[in-house]
N, C-alpha and C. Protein backbone atom coordinates (compact mmCIF):
# COMPACT_ATOMS: atom_id res chain seq x y z
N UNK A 1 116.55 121.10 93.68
CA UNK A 1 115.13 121.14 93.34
C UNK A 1 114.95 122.03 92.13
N UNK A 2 114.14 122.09 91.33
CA UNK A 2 113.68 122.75 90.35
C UNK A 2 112.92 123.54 90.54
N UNK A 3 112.65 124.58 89.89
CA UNK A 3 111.71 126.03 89.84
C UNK A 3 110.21 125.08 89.20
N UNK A 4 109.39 125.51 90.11
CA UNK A 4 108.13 125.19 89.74
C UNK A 4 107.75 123.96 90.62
N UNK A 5 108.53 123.37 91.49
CA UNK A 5 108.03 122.52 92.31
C UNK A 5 107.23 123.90 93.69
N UNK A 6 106.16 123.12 94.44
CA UNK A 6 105.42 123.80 95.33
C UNK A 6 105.23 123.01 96.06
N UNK A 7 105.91 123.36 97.52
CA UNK A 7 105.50 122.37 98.30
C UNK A 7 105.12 124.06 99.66
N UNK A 8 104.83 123.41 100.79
CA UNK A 8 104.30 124.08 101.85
C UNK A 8 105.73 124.12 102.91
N UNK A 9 105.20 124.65 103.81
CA UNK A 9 106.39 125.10 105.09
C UNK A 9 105.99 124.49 106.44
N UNK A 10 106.95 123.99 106.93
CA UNK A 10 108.13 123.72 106.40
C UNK A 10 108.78 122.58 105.25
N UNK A 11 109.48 122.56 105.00
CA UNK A 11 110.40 121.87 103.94
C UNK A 11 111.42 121.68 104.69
N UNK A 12 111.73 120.31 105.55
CA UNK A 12 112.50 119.76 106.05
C UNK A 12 113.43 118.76 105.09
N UNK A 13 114.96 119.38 104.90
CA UNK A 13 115.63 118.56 103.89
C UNK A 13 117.03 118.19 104.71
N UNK A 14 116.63 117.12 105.42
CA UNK A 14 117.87 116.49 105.78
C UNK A 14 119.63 116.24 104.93
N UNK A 15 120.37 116.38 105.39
CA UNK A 15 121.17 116.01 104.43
C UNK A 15 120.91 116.17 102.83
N UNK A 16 120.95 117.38 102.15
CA UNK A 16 119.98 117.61 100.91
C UNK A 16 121.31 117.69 99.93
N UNK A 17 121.56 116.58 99.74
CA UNK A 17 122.37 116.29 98.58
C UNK A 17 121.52 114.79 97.61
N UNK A 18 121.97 115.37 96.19
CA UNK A 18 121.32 114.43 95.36
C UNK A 18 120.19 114.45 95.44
N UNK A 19 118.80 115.81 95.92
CA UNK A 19 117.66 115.40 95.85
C UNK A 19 117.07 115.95 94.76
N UNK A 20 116.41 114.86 93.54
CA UNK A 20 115.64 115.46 92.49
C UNK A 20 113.79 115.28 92.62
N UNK A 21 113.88 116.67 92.28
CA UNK A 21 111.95 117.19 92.28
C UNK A 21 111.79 117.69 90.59
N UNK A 22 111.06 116.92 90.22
CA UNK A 22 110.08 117.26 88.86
C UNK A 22 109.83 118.10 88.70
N UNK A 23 109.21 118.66 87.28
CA UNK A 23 108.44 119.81 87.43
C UNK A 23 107.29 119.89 87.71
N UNK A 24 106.92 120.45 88.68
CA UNK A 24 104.89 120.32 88.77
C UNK A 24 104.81 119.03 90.16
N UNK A 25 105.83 119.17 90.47
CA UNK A 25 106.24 118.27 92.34
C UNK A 25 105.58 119.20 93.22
N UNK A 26 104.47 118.41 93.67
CA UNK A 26 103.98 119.43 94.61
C UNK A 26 103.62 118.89 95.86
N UNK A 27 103.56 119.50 97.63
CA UNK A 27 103.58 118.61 98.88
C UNK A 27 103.00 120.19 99.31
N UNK A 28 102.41 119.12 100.54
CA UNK A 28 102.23 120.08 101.81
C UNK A 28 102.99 120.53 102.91
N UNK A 29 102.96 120.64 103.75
CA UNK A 29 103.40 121.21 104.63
C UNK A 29 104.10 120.07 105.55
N UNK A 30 105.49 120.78 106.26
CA UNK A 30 106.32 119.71 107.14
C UNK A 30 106.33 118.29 106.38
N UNK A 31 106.99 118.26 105.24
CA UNK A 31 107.54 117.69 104.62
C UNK A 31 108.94 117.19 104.92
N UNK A 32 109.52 115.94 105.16
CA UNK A 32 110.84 115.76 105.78
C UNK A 32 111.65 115.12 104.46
N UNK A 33 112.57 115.14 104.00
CA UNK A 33 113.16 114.80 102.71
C UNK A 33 114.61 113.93 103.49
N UNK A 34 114.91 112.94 103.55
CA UNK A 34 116.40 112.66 103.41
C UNK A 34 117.30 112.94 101.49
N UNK A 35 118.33 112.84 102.02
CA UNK A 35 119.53 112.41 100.78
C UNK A 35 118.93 111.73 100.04
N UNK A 36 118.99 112.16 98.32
CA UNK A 36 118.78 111.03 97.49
C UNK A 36 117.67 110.40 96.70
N UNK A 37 116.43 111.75 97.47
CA UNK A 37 115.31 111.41 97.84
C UNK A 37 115.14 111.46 95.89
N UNK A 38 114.31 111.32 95.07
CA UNK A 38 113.51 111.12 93.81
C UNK A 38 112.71 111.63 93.58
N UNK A 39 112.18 112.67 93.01
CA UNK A 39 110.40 112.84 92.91
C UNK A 39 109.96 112.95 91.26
N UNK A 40 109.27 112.23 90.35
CA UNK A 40 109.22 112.83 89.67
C UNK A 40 108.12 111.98 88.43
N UNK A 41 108.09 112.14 87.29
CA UNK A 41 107.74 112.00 86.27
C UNK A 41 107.98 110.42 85.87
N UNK A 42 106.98 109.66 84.77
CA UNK A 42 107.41 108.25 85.08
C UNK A 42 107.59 107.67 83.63
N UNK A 43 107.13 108.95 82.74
CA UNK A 43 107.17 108.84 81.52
C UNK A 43 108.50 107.20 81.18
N UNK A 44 109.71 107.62 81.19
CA UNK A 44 110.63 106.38 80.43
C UNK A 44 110.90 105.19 81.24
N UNK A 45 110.02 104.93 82.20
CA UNK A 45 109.92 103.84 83.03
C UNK A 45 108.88 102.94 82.38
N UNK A 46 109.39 101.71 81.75
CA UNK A 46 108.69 101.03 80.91
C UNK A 46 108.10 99.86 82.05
N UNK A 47 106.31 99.79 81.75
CA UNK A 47 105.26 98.35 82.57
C UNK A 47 104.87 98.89 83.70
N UNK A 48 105.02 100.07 84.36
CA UNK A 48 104.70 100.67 85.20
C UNK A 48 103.65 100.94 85.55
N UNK A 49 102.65 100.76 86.19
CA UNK A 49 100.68 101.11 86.24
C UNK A 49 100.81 102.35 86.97
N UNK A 50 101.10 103.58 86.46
CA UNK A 50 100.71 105.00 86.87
C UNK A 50 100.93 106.09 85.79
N UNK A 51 100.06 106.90 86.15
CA UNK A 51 99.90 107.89 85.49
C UNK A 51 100.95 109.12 85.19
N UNK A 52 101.42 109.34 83.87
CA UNK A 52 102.65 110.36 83.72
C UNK A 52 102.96 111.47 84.63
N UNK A 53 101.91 111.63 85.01
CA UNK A 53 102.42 113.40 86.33
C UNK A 53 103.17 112.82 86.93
N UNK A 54 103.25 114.02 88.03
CA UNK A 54 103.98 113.61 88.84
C UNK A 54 103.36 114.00 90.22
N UNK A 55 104.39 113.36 91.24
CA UNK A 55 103.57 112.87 92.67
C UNK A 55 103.31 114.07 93.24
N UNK A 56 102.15 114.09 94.03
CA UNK A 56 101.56 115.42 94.95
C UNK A 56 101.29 114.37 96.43
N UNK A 57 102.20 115.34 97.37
CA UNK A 57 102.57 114.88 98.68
C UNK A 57 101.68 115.34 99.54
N UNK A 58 101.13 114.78 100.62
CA UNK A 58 100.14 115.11 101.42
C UNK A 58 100.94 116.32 102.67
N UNK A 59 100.52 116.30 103.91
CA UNK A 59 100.99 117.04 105.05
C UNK A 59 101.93 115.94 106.27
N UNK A 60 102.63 116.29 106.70
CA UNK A 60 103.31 115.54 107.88
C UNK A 60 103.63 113.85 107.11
N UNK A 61 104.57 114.13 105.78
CA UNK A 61 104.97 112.72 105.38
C UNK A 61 106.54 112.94 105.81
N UNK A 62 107.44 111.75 106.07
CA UNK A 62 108.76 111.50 105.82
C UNK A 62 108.94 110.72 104.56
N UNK A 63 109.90 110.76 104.17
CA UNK A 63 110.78 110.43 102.83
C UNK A 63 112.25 110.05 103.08
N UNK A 64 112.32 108.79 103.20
CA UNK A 64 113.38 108.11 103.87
C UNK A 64 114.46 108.51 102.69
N UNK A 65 115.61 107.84 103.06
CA UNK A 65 116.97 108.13 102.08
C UNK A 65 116.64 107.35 100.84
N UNK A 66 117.36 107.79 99.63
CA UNK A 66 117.24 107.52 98.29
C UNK A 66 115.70 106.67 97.91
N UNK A 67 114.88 107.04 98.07
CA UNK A 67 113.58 106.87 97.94
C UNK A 67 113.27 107.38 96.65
N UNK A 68 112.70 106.62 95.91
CA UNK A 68 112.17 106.81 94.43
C UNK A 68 110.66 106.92 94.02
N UNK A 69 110.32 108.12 93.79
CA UNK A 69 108.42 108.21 93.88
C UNK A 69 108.36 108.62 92.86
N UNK A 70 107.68 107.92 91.59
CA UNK A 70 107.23 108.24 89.87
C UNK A 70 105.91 108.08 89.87
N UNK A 71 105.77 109.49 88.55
CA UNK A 71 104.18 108.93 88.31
C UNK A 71 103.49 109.96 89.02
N UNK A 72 102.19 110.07 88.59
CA UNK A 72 100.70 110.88 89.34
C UNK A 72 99.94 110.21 90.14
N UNK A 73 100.99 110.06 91.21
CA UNK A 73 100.72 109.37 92.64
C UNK A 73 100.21 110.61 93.39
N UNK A 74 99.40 109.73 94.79
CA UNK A 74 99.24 110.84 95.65
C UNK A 74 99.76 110.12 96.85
N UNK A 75 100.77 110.79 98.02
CA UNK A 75 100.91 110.37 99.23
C UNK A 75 100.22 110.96 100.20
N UNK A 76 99.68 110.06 100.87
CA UNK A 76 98.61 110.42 102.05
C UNK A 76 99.46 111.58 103.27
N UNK A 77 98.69 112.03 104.04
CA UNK A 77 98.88 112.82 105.15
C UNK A 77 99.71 111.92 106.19
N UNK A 78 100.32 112.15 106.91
CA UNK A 78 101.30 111.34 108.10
C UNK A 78 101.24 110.14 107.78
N UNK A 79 102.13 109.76 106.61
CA UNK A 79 102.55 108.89 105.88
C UNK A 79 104.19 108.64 105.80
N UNK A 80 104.75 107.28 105.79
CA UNK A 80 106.32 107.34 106.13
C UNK A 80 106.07 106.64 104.34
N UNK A 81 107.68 107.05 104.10
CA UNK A 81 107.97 105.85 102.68
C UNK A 81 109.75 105.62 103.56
N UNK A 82 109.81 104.56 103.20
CA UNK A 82 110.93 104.11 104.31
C UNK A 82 112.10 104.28 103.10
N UNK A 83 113.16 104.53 103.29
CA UNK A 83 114.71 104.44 102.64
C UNK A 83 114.61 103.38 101.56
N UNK A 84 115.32 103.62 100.39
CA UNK A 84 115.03 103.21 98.91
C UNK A 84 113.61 102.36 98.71
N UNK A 85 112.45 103.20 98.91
CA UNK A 85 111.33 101.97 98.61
C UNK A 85 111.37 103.22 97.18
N UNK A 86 110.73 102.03 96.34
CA UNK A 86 110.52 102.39 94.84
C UNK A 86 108.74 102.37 94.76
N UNK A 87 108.28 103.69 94.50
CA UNK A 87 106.66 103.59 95.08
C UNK A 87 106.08 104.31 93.69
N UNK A 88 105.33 103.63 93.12
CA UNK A 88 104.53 104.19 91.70
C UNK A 88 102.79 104.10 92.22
N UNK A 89 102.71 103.45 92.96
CA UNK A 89 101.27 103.58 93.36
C UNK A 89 100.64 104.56 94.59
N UNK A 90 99.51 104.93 94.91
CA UNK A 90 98.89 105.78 95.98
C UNK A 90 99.38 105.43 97.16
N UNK A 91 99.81 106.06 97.77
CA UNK A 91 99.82 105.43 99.48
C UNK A 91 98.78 106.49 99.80
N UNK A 92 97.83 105.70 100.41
CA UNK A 92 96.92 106.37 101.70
C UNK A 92 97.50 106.92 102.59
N UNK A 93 96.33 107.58 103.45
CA UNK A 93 96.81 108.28 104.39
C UNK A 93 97.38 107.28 105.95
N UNK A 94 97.95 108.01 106.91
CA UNK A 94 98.37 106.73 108.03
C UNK A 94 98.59 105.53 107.39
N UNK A 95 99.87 105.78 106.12
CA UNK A 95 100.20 104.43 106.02
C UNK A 95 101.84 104.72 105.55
N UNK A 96 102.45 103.30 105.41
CA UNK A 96 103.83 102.98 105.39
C UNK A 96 104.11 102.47 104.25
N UNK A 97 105.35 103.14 103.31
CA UNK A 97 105.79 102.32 102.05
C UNK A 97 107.15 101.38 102.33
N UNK A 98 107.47 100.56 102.02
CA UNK A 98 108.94 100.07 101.94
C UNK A 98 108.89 99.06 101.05
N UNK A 99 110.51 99.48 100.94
CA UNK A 99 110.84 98.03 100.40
C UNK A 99 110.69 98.62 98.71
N UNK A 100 111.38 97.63 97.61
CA UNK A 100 111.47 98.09 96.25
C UNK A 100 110.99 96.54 95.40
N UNK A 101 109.83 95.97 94.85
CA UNK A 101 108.97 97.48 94.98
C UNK A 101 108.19 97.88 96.34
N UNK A 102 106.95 98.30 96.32
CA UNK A 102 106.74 98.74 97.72
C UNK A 102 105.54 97.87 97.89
N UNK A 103 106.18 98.05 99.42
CA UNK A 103 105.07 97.40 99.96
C UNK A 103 104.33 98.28 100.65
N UNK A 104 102.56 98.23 100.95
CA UNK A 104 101.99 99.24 101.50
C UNK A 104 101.49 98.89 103.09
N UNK A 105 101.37 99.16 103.81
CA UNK A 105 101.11 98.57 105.30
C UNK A 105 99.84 99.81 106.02
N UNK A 106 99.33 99.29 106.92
CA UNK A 106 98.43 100.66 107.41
C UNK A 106 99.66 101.25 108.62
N UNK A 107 99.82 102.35 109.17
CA UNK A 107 100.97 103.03 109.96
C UNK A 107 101.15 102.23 111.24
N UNK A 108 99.84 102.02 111.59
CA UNK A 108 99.67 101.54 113.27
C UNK A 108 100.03 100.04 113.08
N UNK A 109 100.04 99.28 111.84
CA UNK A 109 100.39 97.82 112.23
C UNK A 109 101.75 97.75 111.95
N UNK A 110 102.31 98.49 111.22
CA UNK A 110 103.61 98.21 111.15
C UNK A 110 104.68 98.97 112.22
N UNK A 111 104.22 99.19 113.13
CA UNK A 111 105.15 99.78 114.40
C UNK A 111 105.04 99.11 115.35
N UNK A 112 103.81 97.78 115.64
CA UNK A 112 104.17 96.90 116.40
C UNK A 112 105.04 95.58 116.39
């Protein structure tokens, strides 16, 4: 991780190899990170619809393995992004990303 990312406590980093955080990466609290995880800036990603910052993480999200989040996104509060989803847009809150690119789902329909 880099100096100047801010996230809250806990900072749950599973298996914390290969994980890159931006500068100005910022989350809340009980944050779960797998391996591989991405966070960052979207600047040299060419056709992309988001804004150059970078992503600010809500409270009680997971962050599946090698998961890629660009851009001045916001992820909602008890929010999953599932293992390599590639996510440049908002996920709301109580909701689910997967898949590359991503797909967005509300939390409760995609667990039945």
């Amino acid at each position: 991780m880099v100096v100047g990312c801010n996230f809250g406590v806990p900072l749950i980093v599973r298996h914390p190899v290969g994980i890159v955080a931006g500068y100005k990466v910022s989350g809340g609290s009980n944050i779960t990170m797998m391996q591989g995880v991405t966070l960052g800036q979207i600047r040299f990603v060419a056709k992309i619809d988001s804004e150059v910052g970078n992503p600010t993480i809500g409270d009680n999200v997971q962050i599946g393995a090698n998961a890629i989040i660009l851009g001045g996104v916001s992820i909602g509060s008890n929010s999953i992004i599932g293992a390599g989803t590639f996510l440049t847009k908002d996920l709301p809150e109580n909701h689910i990303a997967f898949g590359n690119p991503a797909s967005i789902q509300p939390l409760s329909s995609s667990i039945n």
